[in-house]
PDB file of N, CA and C in Angstrom:
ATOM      1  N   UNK A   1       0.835  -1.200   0.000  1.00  0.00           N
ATOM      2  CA  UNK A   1       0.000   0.000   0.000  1.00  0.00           C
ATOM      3  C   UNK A   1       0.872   1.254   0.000  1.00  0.00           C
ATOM      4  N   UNK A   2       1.898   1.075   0.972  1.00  0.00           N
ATOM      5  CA  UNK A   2       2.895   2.690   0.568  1.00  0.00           C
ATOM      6  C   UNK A   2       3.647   2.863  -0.296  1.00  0.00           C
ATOM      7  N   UNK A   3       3.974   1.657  -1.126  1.00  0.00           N
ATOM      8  CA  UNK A   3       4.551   1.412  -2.410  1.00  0.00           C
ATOM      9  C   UNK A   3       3.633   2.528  -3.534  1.00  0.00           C
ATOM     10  N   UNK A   4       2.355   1.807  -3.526  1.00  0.00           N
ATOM     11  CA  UNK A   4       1.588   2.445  -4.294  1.00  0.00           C
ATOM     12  C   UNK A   4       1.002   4.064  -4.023  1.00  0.00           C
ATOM     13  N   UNK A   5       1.031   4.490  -2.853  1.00  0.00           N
ATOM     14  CA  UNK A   5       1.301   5.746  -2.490  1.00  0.00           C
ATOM     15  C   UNK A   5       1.881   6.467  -2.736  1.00  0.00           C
ATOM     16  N   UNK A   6       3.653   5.807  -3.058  1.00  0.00           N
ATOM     17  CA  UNK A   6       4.284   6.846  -2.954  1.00  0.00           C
ATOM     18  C   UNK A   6       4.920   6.451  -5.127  1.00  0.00           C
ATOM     19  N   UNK A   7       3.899   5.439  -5.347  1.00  0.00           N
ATOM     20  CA  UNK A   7       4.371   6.296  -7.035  1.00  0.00           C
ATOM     21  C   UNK A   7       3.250   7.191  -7.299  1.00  0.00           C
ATOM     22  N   UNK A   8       1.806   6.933  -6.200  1.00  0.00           N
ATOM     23  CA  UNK A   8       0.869   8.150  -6.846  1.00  0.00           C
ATOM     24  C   UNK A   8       1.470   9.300  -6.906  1.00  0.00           C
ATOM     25  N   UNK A   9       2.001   9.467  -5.419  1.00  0.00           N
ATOM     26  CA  UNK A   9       2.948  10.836  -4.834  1.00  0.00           C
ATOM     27  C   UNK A   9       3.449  11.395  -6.138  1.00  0.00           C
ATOM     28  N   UNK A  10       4.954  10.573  -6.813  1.00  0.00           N
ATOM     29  CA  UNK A  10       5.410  10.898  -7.916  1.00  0.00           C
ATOM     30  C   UNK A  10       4.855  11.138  -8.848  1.00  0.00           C
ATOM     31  N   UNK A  11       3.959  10.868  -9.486  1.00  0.00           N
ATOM     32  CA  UNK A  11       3.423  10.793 -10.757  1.00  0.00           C
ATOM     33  C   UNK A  11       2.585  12.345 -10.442  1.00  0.00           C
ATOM     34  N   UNK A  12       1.997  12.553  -9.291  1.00  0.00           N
ATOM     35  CA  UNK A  12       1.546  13.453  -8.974  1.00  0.00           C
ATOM     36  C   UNK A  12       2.510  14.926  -9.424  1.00  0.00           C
ATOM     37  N   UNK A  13       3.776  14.804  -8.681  1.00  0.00           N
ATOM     38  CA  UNK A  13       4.845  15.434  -8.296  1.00  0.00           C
ATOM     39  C   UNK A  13       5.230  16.112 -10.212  1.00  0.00           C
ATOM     40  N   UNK A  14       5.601  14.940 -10.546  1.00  0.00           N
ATOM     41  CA  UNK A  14       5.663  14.812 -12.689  1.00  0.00           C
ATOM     42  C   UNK A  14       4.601  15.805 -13.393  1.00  0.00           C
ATOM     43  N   UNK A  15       3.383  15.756 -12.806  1.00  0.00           N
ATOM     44  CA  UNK A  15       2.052  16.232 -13.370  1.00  0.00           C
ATOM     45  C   UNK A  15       1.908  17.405 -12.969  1.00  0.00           C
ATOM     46  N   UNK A  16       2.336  17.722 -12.044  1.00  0.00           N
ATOM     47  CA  UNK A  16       2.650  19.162 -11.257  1.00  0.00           C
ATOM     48  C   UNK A  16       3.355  20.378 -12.030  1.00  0.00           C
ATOM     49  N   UNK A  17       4.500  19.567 -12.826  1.00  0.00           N
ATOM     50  CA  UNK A  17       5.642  20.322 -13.043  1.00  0.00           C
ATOM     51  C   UNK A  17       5.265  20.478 -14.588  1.00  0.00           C
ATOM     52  N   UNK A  18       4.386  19.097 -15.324  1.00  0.00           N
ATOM     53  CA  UNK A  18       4.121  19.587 -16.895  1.00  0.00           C
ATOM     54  C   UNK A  18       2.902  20.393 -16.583  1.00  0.00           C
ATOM     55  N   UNK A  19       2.435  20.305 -15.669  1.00  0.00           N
ATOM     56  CA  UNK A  19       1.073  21.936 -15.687  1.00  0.00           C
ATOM     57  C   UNK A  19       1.951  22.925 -16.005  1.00  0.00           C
ATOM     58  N   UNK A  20       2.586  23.250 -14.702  1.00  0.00           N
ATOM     59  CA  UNK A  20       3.518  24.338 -14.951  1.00  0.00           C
ATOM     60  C   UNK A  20       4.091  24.660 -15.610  1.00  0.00           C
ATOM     61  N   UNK A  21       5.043  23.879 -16.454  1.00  0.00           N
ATOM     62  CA  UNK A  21       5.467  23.939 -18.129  1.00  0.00           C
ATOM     63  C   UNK A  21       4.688  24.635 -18.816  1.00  0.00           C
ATOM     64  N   UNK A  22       3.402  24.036 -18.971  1.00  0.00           N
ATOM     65  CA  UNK A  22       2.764  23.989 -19.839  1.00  0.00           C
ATOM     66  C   UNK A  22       1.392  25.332 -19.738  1.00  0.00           C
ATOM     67  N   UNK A  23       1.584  25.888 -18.390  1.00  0.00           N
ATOM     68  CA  UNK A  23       1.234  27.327 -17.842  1.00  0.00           C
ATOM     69  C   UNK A  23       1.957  28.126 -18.640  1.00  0.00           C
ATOM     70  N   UNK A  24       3.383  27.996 -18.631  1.00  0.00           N
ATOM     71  CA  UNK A  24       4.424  28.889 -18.760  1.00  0.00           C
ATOM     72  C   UNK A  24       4.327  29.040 -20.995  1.00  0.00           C
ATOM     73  N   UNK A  25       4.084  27.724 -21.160  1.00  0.00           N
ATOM     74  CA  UNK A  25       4.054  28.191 -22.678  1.00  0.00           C
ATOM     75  C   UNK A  25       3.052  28.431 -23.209  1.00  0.00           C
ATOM     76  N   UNK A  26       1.906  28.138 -22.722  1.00  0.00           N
ATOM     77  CA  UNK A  26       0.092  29.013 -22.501  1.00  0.00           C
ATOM     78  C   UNK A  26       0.093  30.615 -22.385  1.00  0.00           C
ATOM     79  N   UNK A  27       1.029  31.047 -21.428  1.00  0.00           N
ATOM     80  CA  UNK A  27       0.748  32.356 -21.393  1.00  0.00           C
ATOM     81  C   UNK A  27       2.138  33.167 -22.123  1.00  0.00           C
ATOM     82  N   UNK A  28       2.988  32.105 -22.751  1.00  0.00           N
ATOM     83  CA  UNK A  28       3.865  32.865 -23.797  1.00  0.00           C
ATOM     84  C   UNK A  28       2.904  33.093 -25.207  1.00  0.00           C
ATOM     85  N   UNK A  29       2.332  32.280 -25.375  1.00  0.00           N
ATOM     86  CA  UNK A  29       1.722  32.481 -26.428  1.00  0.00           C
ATOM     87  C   UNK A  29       0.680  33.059 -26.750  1.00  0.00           C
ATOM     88  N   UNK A  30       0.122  33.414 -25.719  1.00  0.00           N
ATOM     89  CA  UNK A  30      -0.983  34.612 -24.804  1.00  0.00           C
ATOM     90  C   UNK A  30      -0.436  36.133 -25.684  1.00  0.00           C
ATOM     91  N   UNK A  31       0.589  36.160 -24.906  1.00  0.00           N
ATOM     92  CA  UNK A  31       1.431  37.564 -24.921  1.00  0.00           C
ATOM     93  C   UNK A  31       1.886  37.532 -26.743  1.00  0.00           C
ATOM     94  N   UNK A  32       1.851  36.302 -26.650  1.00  0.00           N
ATOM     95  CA  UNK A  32       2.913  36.926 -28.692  1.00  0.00           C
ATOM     96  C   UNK A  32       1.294  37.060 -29.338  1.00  0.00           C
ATOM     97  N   UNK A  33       0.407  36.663 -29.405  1.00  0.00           N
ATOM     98  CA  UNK A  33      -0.874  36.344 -29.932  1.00  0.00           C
ATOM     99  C   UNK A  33      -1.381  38.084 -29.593  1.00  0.00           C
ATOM    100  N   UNK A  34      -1.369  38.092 -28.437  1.00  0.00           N
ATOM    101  CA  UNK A  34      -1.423  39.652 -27.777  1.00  0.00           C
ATOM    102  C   UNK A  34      -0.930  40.832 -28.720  1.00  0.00           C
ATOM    103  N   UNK A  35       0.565  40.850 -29.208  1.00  0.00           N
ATOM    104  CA  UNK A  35       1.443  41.367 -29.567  1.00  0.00           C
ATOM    105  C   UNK A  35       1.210  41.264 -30.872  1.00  0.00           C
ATOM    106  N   UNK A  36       1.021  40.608 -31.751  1.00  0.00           N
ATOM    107  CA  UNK A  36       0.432  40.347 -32.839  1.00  0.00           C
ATOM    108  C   UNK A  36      -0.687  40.848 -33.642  1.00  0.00           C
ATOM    109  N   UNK A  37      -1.756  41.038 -32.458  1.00  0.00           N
ATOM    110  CA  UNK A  37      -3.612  41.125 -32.649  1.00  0.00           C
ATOM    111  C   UNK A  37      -3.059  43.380 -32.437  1.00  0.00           C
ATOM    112  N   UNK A  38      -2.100  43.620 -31.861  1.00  0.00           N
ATOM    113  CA  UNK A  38      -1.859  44.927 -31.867  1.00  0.00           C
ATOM    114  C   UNK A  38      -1.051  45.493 -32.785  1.00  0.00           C
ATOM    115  N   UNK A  39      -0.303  44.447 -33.537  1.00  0.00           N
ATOM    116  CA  UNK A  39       0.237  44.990 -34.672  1.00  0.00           C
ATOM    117  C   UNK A  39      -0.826  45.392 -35.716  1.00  0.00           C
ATOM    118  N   UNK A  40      -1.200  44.097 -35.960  1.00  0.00           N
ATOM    119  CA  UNK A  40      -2.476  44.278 -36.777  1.00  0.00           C
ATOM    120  C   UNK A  40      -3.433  44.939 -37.167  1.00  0.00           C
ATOM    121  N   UNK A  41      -3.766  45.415 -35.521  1.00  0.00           N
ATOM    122  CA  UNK A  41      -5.106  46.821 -35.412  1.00  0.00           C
ATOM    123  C   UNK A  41      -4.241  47.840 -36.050  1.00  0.00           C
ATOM    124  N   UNK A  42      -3.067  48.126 -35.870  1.00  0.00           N
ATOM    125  CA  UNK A  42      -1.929  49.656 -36.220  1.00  0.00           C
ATOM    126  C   UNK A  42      -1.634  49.462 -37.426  1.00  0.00           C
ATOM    127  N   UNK A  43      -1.415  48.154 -38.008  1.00  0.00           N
ATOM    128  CA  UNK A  43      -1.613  48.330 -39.883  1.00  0.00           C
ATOM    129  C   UNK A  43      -3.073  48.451 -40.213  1.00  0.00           C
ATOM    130  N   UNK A  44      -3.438  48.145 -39.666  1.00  0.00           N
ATOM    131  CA  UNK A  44      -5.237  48.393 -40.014  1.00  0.00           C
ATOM    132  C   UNK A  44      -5.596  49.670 -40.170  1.00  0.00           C
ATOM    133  N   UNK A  45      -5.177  50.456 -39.193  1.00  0.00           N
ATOM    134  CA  UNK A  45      -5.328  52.014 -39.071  1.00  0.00           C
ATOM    135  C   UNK A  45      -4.277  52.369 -39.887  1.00  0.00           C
ATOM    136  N   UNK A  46      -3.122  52.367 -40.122  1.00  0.00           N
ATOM    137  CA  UNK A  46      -2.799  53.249 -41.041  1.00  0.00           C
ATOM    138  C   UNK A  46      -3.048  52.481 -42.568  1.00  0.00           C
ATOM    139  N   UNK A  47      -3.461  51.491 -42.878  1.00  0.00           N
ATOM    140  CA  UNK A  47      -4.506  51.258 -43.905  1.00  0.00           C
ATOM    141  C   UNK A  47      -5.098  52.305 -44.636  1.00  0.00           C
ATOM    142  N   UNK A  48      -5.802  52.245 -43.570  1.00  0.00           N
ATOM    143  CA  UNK A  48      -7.257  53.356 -43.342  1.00  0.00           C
ATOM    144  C   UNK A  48      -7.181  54.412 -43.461  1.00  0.00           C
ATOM    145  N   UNK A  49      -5.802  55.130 -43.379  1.00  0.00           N
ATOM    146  CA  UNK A  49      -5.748  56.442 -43.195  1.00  0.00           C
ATOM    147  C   UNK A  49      -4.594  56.543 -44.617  1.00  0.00           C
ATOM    148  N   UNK A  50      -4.118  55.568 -44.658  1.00  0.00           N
ATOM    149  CA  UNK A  50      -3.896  55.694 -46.598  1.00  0.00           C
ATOM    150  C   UNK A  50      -4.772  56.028 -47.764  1.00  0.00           C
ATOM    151  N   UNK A  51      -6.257  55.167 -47.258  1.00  0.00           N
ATOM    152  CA  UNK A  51      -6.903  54.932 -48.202  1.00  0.00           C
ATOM    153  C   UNK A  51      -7.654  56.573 -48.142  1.00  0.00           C
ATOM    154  N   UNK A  52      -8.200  56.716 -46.955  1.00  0.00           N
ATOM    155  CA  UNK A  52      -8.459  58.144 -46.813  1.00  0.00           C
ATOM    156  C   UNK A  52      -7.687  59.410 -47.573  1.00  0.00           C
ATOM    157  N   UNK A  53      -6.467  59.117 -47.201  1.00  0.00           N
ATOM    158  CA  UNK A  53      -5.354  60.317 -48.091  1.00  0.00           C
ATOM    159  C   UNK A  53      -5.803  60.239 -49.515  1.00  0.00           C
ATOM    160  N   UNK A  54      -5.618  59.008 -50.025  1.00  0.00           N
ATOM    161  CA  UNK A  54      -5.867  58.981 -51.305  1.00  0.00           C
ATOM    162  C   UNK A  54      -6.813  59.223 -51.577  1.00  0.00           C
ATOM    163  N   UNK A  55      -8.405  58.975 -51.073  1.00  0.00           N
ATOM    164  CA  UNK A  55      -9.701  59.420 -51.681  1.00  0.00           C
ATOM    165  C   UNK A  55      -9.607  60.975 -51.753  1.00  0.00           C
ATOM    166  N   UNK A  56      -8.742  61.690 -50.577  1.00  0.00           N
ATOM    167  CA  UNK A  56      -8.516  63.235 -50.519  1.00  0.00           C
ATOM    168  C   UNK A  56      -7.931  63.734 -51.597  1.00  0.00           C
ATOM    169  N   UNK A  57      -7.211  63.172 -52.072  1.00  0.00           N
ATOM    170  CA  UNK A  57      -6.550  63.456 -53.194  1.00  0.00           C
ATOM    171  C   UNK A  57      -4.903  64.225 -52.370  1.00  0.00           C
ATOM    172  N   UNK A  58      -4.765  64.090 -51.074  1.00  0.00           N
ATOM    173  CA  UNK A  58      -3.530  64.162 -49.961  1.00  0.00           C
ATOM    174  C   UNK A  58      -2.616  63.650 -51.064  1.00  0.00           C
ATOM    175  N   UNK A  59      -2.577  61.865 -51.191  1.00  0.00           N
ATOM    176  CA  UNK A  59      -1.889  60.924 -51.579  1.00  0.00           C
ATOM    177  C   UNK A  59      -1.837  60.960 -52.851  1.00  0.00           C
ATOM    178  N   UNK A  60      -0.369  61.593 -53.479  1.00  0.00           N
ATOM    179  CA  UNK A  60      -0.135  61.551 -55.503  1.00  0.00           C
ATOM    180  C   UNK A  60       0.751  60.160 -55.370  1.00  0.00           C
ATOM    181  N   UNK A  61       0.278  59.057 -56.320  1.00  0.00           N
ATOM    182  CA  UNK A  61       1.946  58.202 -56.441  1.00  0.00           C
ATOM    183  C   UNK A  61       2.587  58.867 -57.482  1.00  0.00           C
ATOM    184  N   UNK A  62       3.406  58.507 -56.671  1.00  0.00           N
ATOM    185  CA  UNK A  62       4.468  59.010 -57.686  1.00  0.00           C
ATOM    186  C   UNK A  62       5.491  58.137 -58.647  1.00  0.00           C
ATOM    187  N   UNK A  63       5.874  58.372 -59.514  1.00  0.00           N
ATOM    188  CA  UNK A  63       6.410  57.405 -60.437  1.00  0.00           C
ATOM    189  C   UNK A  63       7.793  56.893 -60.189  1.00  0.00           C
ATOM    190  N   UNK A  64       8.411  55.991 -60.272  1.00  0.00           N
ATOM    191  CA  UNK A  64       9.818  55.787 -59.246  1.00  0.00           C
ATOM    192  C   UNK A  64      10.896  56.630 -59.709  1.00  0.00           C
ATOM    193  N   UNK A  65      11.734  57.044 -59.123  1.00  0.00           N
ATOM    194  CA  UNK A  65      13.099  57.770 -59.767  1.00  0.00           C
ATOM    195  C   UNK A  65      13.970  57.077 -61.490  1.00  0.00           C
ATOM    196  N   UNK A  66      13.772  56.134 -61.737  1.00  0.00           N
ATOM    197  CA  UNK A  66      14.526  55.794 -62.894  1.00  0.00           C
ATOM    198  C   UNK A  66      13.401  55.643 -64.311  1.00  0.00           C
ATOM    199  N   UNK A  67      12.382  56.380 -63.988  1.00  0.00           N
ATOM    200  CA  UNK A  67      11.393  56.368 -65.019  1.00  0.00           C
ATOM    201  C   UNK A  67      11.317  58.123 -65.754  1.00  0.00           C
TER     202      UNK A  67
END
């Protein structure tokens, strides 16, 4: 019986530590996903505020230097 106790113990102890692992790369990927979803919104907006220039007539393209 304390045989079997003490591999629950361990296995317990094992299961403990891949939560925690596995906490730790849950909320890394939290933060880059995070970091990401805010890049996104800020190309979004200046998108938006391209497309705006240009309907203003703000925005001329211009033709490249070797033309």
């Amino acid at each position: 019986m304390e045989d079997r106790i003490e591999k629950l113990e361990t296995k317990l102890s094992y299961m403990e530590l891949t939560i925690a692992e596995l906490n730790e790369i849950v909320t890394r990927q939290q933060q880059t996903i995070d970091y990401q979803a805010k890049k996104i919104d800020a190309l979004g907006e200046k998108l938006r505020n391209l497309k705006e220039e240009m309907a203003d007539g703000k925005l001329v393209e211009k033709s490249p230097p070797h033309y």
